[in-house]
Protein backbone atom coordinates (compact mmCIF):
# COMPACT_ATOMS: atom_id res chain seq x y z
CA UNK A 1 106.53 157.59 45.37
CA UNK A 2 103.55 157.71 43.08
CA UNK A 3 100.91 160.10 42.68
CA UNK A 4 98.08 158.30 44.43
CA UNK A 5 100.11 157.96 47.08
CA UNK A 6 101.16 161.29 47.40
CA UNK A 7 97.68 162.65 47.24
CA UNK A 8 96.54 159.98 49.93
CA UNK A 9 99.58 160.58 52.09
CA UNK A 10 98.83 164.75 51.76
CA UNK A 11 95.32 164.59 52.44
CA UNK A 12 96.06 161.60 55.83
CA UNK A 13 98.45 164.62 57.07
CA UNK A 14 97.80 168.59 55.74
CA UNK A 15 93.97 168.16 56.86
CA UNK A 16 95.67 167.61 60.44
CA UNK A 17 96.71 164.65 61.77
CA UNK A 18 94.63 164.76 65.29
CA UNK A 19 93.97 160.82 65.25
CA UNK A 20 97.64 160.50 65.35
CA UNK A 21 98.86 162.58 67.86
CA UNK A 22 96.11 160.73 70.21
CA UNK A 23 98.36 157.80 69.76
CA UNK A 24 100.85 157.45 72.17
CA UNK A 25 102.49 154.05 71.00
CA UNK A 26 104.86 153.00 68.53
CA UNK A 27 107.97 155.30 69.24
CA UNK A 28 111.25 155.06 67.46
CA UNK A 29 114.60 155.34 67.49
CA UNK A 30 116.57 154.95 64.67
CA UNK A 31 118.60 151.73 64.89
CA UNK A 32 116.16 150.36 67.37
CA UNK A 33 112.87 148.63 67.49
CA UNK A 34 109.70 150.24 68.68
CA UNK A 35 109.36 150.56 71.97
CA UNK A 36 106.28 150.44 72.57
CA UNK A 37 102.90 149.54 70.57
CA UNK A 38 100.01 150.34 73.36
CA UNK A 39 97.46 152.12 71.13
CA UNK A 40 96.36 151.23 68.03
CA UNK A 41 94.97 152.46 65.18
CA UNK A 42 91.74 150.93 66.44
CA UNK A 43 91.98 153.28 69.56
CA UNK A 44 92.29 156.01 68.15
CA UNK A 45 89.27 158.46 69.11
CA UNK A 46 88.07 159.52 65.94
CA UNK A 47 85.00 161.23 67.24
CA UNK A 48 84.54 165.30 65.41
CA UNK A 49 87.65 164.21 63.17
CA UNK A 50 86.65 164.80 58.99
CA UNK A 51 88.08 161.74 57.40
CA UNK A 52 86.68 162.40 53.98
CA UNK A 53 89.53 161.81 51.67
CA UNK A 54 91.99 159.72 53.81
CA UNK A 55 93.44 156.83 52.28
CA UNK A 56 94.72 154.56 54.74
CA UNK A 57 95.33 151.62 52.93
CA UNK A 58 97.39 153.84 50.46
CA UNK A 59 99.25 155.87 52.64
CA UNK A 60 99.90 152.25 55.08
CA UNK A 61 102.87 151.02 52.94
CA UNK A 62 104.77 154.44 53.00
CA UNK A 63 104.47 154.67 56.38
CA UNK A 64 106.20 151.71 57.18
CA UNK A 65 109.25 152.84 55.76
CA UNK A 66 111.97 154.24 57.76
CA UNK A 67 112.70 158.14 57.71
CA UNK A 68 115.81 158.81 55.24
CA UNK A 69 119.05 158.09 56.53
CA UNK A 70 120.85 160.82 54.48
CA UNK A 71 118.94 163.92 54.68
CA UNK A 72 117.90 165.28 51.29
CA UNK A 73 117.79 168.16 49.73
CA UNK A 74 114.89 170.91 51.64
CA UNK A 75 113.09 173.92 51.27
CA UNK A 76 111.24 175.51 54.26
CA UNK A 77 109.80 178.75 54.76
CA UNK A 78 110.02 180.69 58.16
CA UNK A 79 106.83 181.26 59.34
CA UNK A 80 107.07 185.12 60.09
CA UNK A 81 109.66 186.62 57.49
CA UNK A 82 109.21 184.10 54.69
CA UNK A 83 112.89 183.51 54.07
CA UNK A 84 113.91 180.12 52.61
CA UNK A 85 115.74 177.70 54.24
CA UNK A 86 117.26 174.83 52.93
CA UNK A 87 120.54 172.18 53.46
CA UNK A 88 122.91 175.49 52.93
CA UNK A 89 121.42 176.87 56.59
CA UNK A 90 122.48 173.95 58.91
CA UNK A 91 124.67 173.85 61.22
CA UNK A 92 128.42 172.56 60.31
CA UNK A 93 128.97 171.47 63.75
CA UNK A 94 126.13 170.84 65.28
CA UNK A 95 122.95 168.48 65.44
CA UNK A 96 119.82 169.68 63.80
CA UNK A 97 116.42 168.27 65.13
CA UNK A 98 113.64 168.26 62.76
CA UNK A 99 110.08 168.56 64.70
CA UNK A 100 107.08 167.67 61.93
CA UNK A 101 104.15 169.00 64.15
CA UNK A 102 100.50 169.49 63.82
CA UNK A 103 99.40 172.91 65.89
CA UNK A 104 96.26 171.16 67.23
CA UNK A 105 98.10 168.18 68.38
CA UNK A 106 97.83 168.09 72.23
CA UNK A 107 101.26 165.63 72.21
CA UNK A 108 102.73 168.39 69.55
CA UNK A 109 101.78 171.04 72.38
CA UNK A 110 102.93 169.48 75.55
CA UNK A 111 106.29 168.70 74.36
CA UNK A 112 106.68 172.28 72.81
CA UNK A 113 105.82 173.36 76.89
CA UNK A 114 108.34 170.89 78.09
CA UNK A 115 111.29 171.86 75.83
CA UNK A 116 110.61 175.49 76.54
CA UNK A 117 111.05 174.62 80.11
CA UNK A 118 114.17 173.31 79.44
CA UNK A 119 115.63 175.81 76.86
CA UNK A 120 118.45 175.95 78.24
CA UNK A 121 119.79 172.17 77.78
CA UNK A 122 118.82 172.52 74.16
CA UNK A 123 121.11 175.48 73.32
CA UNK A 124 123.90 173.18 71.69
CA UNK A 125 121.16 172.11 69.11
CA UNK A 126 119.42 173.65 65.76
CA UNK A 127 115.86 172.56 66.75
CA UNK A 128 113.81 173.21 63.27
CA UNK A 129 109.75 173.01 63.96
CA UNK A 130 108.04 172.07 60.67
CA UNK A 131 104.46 172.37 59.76
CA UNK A 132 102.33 171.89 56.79
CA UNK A 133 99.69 174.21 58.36
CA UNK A 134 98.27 177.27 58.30
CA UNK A 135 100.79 179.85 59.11
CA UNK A 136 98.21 181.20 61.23
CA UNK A 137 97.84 178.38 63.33
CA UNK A 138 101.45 177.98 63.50
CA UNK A 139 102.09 181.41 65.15
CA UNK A 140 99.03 180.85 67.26
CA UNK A 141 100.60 177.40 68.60
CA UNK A 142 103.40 179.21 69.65
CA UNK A 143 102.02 182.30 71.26
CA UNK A 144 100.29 179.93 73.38
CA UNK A 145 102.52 176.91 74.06
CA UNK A 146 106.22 177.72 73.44
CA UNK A 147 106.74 181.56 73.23
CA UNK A 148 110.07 182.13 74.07
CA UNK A 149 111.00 178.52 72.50
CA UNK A 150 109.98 179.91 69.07
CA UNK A 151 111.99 183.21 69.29
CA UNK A 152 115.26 181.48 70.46
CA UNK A 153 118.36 181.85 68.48
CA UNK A 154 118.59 178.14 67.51
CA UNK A 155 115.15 177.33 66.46
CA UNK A 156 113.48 178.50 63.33
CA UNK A 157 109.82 177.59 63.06
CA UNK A 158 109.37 177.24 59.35
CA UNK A 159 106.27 176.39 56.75
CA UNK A 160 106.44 173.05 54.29
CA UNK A 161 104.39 174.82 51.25
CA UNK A 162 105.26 171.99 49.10
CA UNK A 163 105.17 168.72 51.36
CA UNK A 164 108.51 168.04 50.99
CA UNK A 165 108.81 166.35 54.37
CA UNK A 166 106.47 163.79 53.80
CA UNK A 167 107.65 163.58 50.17
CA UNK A 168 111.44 163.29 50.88
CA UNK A 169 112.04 162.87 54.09
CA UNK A 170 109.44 160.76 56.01
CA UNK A 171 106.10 159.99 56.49
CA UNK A 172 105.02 159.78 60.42
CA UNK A 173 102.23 157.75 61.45
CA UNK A 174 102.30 159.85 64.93
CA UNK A 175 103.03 163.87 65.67
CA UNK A 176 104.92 165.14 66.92
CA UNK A 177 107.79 163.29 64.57
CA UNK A 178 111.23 163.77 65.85
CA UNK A 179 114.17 163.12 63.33
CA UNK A 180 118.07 163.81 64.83
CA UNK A 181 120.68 164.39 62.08
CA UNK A 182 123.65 165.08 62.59
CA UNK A 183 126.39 167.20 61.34
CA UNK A 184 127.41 165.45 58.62
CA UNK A 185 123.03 164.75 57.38
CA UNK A 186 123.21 161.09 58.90
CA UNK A 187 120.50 160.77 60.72
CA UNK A 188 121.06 160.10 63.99
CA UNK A 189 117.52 159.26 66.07
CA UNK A 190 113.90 159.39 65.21
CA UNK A 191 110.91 158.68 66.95
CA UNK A 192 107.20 159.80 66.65
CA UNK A 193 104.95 160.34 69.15
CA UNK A 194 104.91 161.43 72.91
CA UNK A 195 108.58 161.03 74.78
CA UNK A 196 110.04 161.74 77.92
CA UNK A 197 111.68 164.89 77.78
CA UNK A 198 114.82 163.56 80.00
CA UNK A 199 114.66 160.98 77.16
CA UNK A 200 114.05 163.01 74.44
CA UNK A 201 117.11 165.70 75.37
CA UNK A 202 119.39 163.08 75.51
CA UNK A 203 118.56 161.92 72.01
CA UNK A 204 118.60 165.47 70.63
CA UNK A 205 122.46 165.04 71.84
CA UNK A 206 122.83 162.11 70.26
């Protein structure tokens, strides 16, 4: 990936992607075709949103492209202590479920409601929430949407300083991105957007 598109593709997402979470349409899964393609980006409400700097037609191609299906090298940052985590901290024998969110994404906050309401069929998972944002906006997502979702034994809420999602792993046209990988860092699922949680479960067990 070069430069420009790097800078474009930084700028389309760390400013906050609010155009994208209002789109509801084109979810994946991996192996599978999109689902659905309601809303475009010509429906997107774009009213109070800054886009100063965006890119599209650079960032376009990369998005296109399909999230990596070998999961590459990481490093994360939890949000409250700071401690890295990379590939070394998954689970052996387990899925781990990679959430790319945007705080002030309303689709980002209802499904961080709905999987707290249903911690308890997540428990076989690592669930890792990833933002590029402000750590305070991060805890303050959390405090209000998902509190006892982000202080559960297997998720770790954790800060991308460097971008290395979006660099390495995939670019998202839609938040919340969901990626499934499992075990052995094939991915398994992957879809962006707004899902049923009944639907979105059953992938996470993929």
């Amino acid at each position: 990936m070069n430069k420009k598109i790097i800078l474009g593709v930084t700028a389309l997402l760390a400013a906050g992607m609010l155009y994208s979470c209002n789109n509801k349409g084109n979810q994946k899964t991996a192996g599978t075709e999109n689902s659905t393609t309601e809303n475009t980006a010509e429906n997107h409400d774009h009213a109070g949103h800054d886009h100063a700097g965006h890119d599209h037609a650079q960032a376009a191609p990369t998005q296109s492209s399909g999230p990596a299906a070998i999961l590459p090298n990481f490093t994360f940052y939890q949000l409250r202590s700071g401690i890295r985590v990379s590939n070394e901290n998954l689970a052996k024998d387990k899925n781990t479920v990679f959430i790319l969110f945007d705080p002030g994404c309303s689709h980002c906050q209802h499904e961080a409601t709905e999987l707290e309401k249903n911690i308890d069929r997540i428990k076989d998972v690592n669930i890792f929430y990833i933002s590029m944002n402000d750590p305070a906006l991060v805890l303050g997502f959390f405090d209000s949407f998902a509190p006892k979702l982000s202080k559960s034994s297997n998720v770790e809420v954790l800060i991308d300083k460097d971008q290395t999602f979006i660099q390495n792993i995939h670019v998202p046209s839609q938040f919340p991105a969901n990626y499934v990988y499992g075990a052995d860092g094939k991915l398994k699922a992957h879809w962006e957007g707004e899902k049923n949680i009944n639907e979105a479960i059953s992938q996470f067990h993929k």
